[in-house]
Protein backbone atom coordinates (compact mmCIF):
# COMPACT_ATOMS: atom_id res chain seq x y z
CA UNK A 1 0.00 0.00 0.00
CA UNK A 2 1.50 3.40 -0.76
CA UNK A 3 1.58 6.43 1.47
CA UNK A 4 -0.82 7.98 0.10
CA UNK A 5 -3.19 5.00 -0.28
CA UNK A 6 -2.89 4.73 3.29
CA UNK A 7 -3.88 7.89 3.84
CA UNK A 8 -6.86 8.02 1.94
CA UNK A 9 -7.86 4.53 3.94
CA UNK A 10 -7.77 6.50 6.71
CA UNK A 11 -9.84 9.75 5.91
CA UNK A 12 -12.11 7.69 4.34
CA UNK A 13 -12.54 5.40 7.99
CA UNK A 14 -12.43 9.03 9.67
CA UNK A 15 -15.27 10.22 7.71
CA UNK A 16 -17.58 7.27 9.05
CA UNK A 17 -16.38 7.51 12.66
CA UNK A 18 -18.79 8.25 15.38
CA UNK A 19 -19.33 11.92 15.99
CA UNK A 20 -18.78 10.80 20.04
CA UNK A 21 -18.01 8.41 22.38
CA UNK A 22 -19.69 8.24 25.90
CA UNK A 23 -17.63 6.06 27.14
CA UNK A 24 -19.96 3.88 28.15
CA UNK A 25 -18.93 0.78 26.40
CA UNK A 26 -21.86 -0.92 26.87
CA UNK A 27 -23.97 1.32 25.83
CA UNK A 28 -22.16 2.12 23.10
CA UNK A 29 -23.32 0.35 19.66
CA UNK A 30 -21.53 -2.59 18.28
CA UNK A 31 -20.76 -0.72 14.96
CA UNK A 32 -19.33 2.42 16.64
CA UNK A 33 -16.57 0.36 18.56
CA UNK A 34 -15.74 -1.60 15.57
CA UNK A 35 -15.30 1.55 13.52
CA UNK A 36 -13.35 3.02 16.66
CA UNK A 37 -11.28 -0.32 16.56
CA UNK A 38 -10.30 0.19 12.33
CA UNK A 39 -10.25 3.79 13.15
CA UNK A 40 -7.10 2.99 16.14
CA UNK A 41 -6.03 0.26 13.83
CA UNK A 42 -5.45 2.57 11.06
CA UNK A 43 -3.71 5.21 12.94
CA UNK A 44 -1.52 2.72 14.05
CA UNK A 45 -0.43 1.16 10.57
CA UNK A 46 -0.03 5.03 9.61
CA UNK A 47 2.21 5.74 12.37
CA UNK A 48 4.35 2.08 11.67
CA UNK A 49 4.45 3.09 8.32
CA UNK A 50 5.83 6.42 8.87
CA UNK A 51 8.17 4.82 11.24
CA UNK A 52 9.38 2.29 8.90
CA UNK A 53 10.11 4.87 6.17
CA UNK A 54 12.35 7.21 8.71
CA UNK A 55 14.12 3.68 9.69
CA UNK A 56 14.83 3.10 6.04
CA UNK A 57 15.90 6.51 5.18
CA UNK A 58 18.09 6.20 8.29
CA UNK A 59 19.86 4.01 6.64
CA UNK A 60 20.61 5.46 3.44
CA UNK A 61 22.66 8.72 5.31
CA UNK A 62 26.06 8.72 5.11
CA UNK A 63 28.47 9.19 8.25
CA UNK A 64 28.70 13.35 7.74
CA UNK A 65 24.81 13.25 7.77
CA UNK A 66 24.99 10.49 10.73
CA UNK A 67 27.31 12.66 12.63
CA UNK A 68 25.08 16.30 12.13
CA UNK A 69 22.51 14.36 13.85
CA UNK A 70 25.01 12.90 16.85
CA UNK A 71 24.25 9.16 15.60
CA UNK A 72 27.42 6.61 14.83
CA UNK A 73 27.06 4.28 11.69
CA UNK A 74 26.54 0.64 14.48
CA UNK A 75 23.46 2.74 15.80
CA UNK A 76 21.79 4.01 12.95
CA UNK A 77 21.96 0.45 11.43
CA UNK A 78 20.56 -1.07 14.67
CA UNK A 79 17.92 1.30 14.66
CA UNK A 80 16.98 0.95 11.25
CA UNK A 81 16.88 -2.77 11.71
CA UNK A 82 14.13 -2.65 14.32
CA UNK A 83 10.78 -4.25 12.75
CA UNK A 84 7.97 -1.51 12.09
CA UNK A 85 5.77 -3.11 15.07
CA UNK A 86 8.38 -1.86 17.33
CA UNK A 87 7.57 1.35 18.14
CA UNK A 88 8.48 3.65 20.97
């Protein structure tokens, strides 16, 4: 899925969100939670996604760029090794 794909899935899951939330769960609808599910679920593939793309361009810079930042070469590698579902 491409970036902006994925943001388009997630206007377009934003648009059909619940105006409000009591919460009450229980008397909250069974629709409205499963849209507020997708809704979290999105923001969090949007946010591994983005996360995954500063990882990889991590490790494209070269040590002048590494060093600007205060990073050495071994620790921008290990972070840009870390999976996408490991987020801080």
């Amino acid at each position: 899925m491409t970036h902006n794909a994925l943001h388009a899935c997630c206007n377009d899951v934003h648009a059909h969100a619940p105006a409000h939330v009591d919460g009450l769960t229980h008397s909250v609808p069974f629709q409205d939670r499963v849209v507020r599910t997708l809704i979290l679920f999105a923001e969090w593939c949007k946010r591994a996604y983005a996360l995954h793309m500063q990882r990889r361009s991590l490790r494209s810079l070269n040590d002048r760029q590494l060093r600007d930042i205060g990073l050495k070469r071994t620790e921008a590698l290990r972070e840009a090794a870390r999976p996408f579902w490991d987020q801080p």
